[in-house]
PDB file of N, CA and C in Angstrom:
ATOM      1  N   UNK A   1     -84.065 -14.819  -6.382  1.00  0.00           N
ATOM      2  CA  UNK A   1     -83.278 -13.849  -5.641  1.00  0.00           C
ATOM      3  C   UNK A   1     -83.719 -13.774  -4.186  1.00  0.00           C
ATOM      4  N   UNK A   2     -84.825 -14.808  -4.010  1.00  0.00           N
ATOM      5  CA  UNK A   2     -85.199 -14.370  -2.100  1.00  0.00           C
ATOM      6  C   UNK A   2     -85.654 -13.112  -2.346  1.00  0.00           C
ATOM      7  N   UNK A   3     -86.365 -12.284  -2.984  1.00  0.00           N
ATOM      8  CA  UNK A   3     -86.808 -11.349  -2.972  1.00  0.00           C
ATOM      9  C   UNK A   3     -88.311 -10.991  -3.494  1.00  0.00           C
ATOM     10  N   UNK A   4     -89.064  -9.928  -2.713  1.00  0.00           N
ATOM     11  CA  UNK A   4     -90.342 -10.104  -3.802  1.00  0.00           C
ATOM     12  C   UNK A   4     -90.227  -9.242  -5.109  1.00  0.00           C
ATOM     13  N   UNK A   5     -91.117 -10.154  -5.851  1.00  0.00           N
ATOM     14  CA  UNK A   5     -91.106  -9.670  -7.517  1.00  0.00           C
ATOM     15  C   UNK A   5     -91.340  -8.194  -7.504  1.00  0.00           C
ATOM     16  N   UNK A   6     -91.879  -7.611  -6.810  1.00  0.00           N
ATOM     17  CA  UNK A   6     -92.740  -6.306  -7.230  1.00  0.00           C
ATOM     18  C   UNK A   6     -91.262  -5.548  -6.931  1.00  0.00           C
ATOM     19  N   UNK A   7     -90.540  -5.794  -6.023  1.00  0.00           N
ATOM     20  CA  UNK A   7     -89.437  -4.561  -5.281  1.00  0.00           C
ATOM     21  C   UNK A   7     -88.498  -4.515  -7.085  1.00  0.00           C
ATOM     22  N   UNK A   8     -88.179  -6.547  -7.239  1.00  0.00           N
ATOM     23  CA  UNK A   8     -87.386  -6.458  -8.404  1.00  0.00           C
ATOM     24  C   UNK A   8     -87.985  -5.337  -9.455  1.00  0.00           C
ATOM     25  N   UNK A   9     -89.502  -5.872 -10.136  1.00  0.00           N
ATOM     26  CA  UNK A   9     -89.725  -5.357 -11.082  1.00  0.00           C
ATOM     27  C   UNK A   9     -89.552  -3.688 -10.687  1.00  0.00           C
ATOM     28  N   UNK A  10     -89.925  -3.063  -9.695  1.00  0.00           N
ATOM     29  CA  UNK A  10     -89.949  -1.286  -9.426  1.00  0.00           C
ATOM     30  C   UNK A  10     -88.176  -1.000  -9.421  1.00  0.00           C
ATOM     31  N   UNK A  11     -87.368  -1.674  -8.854  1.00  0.00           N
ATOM     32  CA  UNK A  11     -85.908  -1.119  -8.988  1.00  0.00           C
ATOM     33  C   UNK A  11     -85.612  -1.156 -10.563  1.00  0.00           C
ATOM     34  N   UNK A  12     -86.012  -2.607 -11.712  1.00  0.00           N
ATOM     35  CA  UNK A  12     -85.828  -2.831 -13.206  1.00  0.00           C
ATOM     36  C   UNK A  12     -86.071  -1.625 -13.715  1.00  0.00           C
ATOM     37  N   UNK A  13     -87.313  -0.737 -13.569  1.00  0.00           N
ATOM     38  CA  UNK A  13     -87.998   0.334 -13.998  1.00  0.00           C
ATOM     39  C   UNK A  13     -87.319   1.535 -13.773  1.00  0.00           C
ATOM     40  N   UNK A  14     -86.837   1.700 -12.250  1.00  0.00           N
ATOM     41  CA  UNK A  14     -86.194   2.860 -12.290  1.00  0.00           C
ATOM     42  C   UNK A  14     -84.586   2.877 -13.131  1.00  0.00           C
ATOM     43  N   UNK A  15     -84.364   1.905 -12.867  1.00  0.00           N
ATOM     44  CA  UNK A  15     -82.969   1.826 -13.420  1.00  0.00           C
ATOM     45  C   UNK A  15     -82.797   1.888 -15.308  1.00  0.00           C
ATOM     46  N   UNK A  16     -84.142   1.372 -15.829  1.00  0.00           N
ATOM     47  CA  UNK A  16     -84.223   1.743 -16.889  1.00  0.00           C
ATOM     48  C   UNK A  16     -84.955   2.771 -17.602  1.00  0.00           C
ATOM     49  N   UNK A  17     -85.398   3.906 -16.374  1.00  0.00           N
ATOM     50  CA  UNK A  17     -86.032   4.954 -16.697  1.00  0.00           C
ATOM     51  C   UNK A  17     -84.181   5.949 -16.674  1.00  0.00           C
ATOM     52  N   UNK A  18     -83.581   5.527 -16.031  1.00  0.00           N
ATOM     53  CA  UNK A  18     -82.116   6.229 -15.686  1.00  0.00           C
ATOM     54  C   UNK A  18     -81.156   6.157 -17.429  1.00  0.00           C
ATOM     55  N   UNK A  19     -81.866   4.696 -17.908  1.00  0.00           N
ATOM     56  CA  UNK A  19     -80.974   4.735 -19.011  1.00  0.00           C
ATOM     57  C   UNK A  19     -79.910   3.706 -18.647  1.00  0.00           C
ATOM     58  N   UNK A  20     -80.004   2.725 -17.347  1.00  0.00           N
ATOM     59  CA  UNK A  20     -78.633   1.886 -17.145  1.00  0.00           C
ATOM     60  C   UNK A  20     -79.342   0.490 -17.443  1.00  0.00           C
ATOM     61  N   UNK A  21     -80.187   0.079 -17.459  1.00  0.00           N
ATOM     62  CA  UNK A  21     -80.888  -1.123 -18.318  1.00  0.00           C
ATOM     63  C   UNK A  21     -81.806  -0.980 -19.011  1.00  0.00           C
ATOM     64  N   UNK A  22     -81.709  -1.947 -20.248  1.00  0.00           N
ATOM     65  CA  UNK A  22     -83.157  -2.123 -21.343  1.00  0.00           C
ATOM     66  C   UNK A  22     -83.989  -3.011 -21.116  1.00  0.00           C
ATOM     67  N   UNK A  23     -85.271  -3.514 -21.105  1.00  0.00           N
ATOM     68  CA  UNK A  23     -85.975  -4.325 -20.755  1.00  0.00           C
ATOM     69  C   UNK A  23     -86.607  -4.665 -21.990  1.00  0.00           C
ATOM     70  N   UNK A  24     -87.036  -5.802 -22.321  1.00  0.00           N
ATOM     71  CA  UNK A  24     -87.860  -6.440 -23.632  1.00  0.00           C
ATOM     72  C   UNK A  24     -89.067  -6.988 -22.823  1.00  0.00           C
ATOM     73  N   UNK A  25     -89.828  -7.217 -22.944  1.00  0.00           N
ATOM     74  CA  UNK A  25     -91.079  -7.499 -22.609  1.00  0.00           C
ATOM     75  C   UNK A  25     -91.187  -9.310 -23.158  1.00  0.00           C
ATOM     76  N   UNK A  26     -91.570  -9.735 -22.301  1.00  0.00           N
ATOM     77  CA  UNK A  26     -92.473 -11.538 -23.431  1.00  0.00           C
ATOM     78  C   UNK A  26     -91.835 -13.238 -22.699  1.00  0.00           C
ATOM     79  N   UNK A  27     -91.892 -13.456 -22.707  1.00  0.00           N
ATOM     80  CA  UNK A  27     -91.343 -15.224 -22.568  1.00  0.00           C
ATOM     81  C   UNK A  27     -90.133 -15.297 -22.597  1.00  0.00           C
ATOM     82  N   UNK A  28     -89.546 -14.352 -23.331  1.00  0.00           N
ATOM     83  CA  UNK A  28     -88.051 -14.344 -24.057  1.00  0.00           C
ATOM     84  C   UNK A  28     -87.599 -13.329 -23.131  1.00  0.00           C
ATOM     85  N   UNK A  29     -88.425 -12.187 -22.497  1.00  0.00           N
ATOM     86  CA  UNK A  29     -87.843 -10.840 -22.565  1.00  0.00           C
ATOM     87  C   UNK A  29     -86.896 -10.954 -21.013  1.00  0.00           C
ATOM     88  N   UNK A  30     -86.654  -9.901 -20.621  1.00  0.00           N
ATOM     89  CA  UNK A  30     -86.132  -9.708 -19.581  1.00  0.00           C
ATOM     90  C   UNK A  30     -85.428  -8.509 -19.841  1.00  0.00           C
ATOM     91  N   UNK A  31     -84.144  -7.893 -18.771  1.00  0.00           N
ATOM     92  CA  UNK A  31     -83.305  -6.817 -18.306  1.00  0.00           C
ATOM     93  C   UNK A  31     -81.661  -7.092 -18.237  1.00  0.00           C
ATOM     94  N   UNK A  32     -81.246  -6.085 -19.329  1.00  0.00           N
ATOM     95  CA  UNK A  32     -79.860  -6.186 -19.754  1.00  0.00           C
ATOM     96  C   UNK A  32     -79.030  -4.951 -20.007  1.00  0.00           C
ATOM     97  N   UNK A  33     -78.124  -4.515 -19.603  1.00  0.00           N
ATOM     98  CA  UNK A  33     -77.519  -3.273 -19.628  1.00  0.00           C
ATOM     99  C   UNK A  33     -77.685  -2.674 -20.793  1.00  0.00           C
ATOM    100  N   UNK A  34     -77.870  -1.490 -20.192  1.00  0.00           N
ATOM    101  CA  UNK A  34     -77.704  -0.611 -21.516  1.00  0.00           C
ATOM    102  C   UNK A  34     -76.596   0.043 -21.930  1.00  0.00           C
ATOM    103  N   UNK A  35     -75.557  -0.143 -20.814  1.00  0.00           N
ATOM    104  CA  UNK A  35     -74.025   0.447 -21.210  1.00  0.00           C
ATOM    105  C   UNK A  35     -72.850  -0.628 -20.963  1.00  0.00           C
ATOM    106  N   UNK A  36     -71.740  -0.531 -21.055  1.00  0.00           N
ATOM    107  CA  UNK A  36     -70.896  -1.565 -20.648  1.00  0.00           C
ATOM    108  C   UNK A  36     -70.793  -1.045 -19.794  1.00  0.00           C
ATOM    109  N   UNK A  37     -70.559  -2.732 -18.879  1.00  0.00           N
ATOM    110  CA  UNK A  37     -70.370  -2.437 -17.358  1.00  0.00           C
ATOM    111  C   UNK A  37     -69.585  -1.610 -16.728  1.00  0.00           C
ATOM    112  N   UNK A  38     -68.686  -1.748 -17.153  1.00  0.00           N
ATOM    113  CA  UNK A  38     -67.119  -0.831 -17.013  1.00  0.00           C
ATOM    114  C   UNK A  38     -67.441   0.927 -17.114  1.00  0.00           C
ATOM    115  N   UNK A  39     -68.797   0.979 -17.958  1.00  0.00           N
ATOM    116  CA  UNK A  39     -68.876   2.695 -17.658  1.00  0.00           C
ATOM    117  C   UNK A  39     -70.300   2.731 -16.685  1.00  0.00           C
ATOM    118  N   UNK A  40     -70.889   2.140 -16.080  1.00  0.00           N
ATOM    119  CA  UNK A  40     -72.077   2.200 -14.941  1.00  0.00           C
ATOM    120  C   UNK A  40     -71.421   1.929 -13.099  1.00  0.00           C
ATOM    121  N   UNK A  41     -71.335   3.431 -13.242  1.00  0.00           N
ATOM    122  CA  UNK A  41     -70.965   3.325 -11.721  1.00  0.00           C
ATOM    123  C   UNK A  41     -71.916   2.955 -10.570  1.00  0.00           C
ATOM    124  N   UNK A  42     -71.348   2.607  -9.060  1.00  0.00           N
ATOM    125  CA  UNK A  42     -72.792   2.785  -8.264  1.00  0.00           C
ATOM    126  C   UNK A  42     -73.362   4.213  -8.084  1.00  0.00           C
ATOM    127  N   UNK A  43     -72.626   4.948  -8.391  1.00  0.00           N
ATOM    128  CA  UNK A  43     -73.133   6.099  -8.124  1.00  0.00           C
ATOM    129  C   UNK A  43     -74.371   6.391  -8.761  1.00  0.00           C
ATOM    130  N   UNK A  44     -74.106   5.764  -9.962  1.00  0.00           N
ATOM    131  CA  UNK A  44     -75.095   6.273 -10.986  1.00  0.00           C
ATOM    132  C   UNK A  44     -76.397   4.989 -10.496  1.00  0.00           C
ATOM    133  N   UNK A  45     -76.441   4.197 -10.204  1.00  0.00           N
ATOM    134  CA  UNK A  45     -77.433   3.211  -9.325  1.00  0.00           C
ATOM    135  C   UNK A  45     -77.962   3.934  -8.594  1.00  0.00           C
ATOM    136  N   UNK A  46     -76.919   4.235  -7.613  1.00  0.00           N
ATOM    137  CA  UNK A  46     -77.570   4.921  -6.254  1.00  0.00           C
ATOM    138  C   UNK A  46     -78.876   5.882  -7.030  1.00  0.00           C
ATOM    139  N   UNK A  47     -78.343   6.980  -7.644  1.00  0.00           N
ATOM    140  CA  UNK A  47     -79.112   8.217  -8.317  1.00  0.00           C
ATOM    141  C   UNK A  47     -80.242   7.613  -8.831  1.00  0.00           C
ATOM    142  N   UNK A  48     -80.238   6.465  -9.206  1.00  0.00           N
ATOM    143  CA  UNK A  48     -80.735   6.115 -10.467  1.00  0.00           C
ATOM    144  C   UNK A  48     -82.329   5.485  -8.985  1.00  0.00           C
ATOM    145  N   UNK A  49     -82.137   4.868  -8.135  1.00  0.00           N
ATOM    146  CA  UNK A  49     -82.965   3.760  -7.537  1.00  0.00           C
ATOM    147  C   UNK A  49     -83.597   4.529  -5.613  1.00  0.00           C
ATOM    148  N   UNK A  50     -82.191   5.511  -5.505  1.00  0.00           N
ATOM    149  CA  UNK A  50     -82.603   5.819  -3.871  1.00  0.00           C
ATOM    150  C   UNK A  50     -83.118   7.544  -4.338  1.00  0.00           C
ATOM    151  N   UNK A  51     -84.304   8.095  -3.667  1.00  0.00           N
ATOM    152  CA  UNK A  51     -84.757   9.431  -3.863  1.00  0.00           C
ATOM    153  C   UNK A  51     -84.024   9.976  -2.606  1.00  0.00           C
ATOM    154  N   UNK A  52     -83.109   9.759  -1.455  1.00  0.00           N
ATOM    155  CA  UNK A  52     -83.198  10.814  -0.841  1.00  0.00           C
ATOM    156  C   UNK A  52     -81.411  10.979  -0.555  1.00  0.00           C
ATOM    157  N   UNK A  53     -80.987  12.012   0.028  1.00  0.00           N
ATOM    158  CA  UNK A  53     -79.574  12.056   0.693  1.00  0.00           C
ATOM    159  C   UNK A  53     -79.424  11.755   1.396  1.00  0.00           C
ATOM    160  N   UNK A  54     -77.851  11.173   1.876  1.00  0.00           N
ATOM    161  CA  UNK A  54     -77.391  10.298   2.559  1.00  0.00           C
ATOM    162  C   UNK A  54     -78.177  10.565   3.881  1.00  0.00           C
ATOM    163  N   UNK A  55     -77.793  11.575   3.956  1.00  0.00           N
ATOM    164  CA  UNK A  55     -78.718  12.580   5.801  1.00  0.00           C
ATOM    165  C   UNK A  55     -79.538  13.497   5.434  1.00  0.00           C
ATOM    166  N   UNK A  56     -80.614  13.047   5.706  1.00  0.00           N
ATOM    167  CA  UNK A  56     -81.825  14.303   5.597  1.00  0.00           C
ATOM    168  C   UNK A  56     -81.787  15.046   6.597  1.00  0.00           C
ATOM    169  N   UNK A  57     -81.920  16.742   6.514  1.00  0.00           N
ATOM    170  CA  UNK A  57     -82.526  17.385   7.736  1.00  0.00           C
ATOM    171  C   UNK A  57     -83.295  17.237   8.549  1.00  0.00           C
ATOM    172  N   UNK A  58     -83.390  17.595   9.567  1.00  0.00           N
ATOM    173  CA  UNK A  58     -84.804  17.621  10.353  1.00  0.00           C
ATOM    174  C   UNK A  58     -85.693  18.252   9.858  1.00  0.00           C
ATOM    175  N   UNK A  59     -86.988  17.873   9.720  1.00  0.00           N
ATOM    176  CA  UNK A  59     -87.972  18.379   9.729  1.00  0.00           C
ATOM    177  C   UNK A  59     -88.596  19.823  10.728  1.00  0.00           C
ATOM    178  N   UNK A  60     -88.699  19.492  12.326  1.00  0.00           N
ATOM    179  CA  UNK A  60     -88.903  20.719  12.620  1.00  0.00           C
ATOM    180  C   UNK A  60     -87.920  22.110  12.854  1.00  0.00           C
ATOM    181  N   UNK A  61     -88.582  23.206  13.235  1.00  0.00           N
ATOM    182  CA  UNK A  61     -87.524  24.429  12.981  1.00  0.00           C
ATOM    183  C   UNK A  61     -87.156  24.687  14.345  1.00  0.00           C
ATOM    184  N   UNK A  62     -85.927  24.663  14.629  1.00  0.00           N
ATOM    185  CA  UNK A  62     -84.891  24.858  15.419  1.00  0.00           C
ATOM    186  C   UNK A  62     -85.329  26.196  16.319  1.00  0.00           C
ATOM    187  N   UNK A  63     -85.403  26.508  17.956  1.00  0.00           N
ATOM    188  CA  UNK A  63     -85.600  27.577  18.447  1.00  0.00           C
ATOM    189  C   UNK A  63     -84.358  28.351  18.099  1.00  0.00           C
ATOM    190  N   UNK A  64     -85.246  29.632  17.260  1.00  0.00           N
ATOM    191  CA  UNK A  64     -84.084  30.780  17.070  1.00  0.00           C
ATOM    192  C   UNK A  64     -83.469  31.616  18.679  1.00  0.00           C
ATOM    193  N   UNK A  65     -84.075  31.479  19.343  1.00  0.00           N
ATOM    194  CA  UNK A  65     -83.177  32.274  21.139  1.00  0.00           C
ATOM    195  C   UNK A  65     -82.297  31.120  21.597  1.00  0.00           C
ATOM    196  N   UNK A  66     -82.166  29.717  20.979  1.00  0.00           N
ATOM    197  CA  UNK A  66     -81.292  29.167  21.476  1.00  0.00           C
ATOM    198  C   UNK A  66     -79.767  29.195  20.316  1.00  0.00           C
ATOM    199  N   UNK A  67     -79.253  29.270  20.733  1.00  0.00           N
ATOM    200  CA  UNK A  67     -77.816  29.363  19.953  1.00  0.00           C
ATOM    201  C   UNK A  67     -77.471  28.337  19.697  1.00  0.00           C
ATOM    202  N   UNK A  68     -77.883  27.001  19.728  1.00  0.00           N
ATOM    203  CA  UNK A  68     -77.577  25.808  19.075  1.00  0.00           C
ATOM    204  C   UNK A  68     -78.854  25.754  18.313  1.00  0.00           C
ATOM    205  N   UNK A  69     -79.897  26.251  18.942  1.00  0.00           N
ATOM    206  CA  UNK A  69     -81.087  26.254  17.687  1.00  0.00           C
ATOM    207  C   UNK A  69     -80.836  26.953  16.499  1.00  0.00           C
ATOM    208  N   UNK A  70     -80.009  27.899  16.651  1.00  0.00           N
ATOM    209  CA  UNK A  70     -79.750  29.002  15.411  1.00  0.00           C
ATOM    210  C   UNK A  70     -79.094  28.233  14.576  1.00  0.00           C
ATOM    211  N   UNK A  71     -77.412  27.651  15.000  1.00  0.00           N
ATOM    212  CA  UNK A  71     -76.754  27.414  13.980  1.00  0.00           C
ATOM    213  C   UNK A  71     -76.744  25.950  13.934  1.00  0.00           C
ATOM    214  N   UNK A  72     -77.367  24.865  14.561  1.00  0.00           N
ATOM    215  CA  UNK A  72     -77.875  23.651  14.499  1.00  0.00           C
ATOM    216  C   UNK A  72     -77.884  23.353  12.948  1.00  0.00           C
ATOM    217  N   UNK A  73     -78.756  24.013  12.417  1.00  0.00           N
ATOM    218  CA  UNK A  73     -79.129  23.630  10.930  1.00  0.00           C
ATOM    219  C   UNK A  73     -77.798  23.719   9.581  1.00  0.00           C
ATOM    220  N   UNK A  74     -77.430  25.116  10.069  1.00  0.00           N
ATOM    221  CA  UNK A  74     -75.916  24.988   9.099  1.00  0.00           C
ATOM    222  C   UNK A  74     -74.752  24.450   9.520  1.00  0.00           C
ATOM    223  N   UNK A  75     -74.744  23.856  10.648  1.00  0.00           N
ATOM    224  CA  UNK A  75     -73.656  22.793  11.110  1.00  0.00           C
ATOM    225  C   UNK A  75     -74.256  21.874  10.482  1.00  0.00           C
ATOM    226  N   UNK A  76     -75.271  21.093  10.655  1.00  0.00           N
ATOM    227  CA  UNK A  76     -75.510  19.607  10.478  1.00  0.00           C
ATOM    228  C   UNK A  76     -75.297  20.127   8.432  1.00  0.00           C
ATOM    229  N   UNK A  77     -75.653  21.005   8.167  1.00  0.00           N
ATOM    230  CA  UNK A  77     -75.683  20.695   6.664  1.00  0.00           C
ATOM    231  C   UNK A  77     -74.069  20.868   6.244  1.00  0.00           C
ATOM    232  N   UNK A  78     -73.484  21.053   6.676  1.00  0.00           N
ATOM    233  CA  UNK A  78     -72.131  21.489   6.392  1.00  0.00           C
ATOM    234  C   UNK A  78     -71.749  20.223   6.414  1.00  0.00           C
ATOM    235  N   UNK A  79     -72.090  19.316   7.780  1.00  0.00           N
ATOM    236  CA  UNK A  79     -71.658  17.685   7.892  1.00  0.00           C
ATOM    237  C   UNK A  79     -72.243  17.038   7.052  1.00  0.00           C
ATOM    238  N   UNK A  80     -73.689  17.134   6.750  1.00  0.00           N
ATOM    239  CA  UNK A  80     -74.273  16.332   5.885  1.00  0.00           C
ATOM    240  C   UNK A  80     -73.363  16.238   4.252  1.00  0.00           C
ATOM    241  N   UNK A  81     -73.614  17.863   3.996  1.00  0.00           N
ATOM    242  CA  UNK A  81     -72.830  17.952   2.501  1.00  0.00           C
ATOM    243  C   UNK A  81     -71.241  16.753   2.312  1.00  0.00           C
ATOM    244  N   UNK A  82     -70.468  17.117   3.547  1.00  0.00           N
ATOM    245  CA  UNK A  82     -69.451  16.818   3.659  1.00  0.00           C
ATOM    246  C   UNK A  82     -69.275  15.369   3.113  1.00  0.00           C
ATOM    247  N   UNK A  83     -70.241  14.340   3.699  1.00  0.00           N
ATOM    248  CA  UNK A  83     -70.368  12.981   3.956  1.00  0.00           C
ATOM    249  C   UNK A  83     -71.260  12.204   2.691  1.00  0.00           C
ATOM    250  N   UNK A  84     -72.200  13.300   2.283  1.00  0.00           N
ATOM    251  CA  UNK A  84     -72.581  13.400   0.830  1.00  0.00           C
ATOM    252  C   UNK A  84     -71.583  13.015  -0.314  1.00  0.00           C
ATOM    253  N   UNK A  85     -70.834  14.333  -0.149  1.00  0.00           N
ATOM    254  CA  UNK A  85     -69.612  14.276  -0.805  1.00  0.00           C
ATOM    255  C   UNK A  85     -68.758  13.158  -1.363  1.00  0.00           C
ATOM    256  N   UNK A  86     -68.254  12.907   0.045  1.00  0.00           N
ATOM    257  CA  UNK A  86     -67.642  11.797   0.254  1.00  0.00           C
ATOM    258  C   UNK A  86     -67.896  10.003  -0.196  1.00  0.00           C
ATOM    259  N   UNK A  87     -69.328   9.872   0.095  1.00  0.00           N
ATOM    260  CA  UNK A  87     -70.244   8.791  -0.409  1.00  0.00           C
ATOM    261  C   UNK A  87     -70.172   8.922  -1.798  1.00  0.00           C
ATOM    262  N   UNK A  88     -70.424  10.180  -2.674  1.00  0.00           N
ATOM    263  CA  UNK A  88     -70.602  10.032  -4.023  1.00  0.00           C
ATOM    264  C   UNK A  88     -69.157  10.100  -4.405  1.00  0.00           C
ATOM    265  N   UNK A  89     -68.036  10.584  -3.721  1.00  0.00           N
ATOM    266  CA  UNK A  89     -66.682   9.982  -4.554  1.00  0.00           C
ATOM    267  C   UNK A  89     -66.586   8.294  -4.660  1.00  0.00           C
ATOM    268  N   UNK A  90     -66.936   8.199  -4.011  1.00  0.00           N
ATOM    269  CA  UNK A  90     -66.728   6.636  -3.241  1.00  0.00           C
ATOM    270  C   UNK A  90     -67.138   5.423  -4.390  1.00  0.00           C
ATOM    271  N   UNK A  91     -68.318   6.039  -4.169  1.00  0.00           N
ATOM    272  CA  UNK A  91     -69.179   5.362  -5.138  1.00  0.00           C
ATOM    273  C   UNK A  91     -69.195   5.626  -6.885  1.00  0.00           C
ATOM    274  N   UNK A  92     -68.512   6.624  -7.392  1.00  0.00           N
ATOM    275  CA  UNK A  92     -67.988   7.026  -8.210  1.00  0.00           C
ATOM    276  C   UNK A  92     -67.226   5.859  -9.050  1.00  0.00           C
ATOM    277  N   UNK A  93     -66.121   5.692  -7.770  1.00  0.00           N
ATOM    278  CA  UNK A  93     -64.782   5.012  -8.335  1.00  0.00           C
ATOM    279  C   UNK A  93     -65.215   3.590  -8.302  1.00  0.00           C
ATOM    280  N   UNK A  94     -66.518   3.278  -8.265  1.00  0.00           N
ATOM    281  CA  UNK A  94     -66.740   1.700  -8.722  1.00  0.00           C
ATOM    282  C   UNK A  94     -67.837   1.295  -9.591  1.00  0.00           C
ATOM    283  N   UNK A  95     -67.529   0.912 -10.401  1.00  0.00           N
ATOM    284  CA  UNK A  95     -68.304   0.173 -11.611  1.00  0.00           C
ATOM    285  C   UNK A  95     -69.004  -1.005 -11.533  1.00  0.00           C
ATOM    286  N   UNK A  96     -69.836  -1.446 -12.626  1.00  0.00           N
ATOM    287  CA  UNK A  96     -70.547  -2.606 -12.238  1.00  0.00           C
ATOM    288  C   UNK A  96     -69.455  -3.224 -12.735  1.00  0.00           C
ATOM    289  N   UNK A  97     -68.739  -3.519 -13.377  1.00  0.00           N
ATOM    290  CA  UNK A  97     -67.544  -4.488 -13.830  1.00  0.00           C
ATOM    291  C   UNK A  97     -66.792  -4.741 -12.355  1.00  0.00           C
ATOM    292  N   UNK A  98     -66.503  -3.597 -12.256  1.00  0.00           N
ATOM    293  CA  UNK A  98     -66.081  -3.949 -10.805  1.00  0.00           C
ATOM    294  C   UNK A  98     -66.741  -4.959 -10.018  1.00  0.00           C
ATOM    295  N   UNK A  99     -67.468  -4.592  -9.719  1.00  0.00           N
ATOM    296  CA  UNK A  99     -67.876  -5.434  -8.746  1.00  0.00           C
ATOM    297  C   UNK A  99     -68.524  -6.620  -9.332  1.00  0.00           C
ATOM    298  N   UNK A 100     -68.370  -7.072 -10.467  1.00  0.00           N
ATOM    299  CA  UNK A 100     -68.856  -8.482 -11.114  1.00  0.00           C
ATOM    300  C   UNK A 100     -67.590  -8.970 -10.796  1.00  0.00           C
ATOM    301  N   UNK A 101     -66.334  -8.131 -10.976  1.00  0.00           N
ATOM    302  CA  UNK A 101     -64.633  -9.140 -10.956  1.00  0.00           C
ATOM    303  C   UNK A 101     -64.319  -9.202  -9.443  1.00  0.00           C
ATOM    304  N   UNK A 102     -65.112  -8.502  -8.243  1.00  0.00           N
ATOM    305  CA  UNK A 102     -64.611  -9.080  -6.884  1.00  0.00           C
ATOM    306  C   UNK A 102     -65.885 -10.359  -6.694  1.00  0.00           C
ATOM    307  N   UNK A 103     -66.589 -10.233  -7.454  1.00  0.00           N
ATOM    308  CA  UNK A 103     -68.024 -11.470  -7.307  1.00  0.00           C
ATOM    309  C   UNK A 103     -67.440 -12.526  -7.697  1.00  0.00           C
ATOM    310  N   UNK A 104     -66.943 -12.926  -9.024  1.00  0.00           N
ATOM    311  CA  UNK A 104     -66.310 -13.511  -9.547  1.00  0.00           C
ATOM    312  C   UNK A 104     -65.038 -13.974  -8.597  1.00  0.00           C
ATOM    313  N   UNK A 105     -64.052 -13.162  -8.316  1.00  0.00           N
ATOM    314  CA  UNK A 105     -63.213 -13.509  -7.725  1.00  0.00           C
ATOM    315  C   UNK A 105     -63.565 -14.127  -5.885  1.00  0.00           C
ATOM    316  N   UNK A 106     -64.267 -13.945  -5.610  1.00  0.00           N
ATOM    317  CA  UNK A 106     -64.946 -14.186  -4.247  1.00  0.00           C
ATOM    318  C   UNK A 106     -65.002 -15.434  -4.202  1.00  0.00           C
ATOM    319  N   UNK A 107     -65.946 -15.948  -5.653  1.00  0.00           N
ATOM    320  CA  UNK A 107     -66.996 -17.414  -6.520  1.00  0.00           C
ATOM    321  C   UNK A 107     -65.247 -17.805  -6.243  1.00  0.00           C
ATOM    322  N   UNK A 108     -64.388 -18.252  -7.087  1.00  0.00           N
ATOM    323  CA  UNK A 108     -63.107 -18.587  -6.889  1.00  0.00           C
ATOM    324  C   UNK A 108     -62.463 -18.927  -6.141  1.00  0.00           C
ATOM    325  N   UNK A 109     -62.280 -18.289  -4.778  1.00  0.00           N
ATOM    326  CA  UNK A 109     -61.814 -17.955  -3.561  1.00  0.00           C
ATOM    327  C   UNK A 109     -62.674 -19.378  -2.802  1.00  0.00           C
ATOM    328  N   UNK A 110     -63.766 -19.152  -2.902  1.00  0.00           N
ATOM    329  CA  UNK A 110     -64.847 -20.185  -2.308  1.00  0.00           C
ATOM    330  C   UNK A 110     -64.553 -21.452  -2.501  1.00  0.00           C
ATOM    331  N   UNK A 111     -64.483 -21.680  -3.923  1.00  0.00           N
ATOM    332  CA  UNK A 111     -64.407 -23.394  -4.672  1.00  0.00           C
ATOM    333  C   UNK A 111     -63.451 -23.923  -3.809  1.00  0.00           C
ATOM    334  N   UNK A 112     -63.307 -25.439  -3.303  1.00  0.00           N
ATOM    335  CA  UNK A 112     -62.640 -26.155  -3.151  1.00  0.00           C
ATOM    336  C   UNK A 112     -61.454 -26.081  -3.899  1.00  0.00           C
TER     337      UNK A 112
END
């Protein structure tokens, strides 16, 4: 995969601590869904592999005598939620089937 083993093996783990793959252990073993594809959304990936929201807050606290310091924080969360939102519909409406049949169809598209 061009990738290092350790990132693979820590994403395998979370994703099968989530319940969306089983892993067997041995020579033989390896990582295989635990649901049909068709019901594992990305959403449920996302949840399953990233700890944080789309937009995190700031960390420090906003001057309360400034009036963009005051309401700074519940604007940006109002946008954040919003875009939150939006990302997890998004990601909702696509499945791993899905996106194996635009992979597939891509592979196709490619061939001579």
């Amino acid at each position: 995969m061009g990738t290092n083993p350790v990132l693979i093996r820590r994403l395998v783990s979370q994703l099968a601590e989530a319940g969306l793959v089983s892993t067997v252990m041995g020579s033989n073993g390896g990582a295989s869904l635990a649901r049909a594809a068709a019901s594992i959304t990305l959403l449920d990936v996302f949840r399953a592999v990233e700890s944080a929201t789309l937009i995190a807050p700031h960390h420090s606290v906003p001057n309360p005598a400034c009036m963009v310091g005051r309401e700074i924080t519940g604007a940006l969360k109002h946008a954040a939620d919003r875009a939150q939102a939006a990302m997890d519909g998004a990601l909702a409406e696509i499945t791993i089937a899905g996106m194996l049949a635009d992979v597939e169809r891509a592979a196709r598209q490619r061939k001579p």
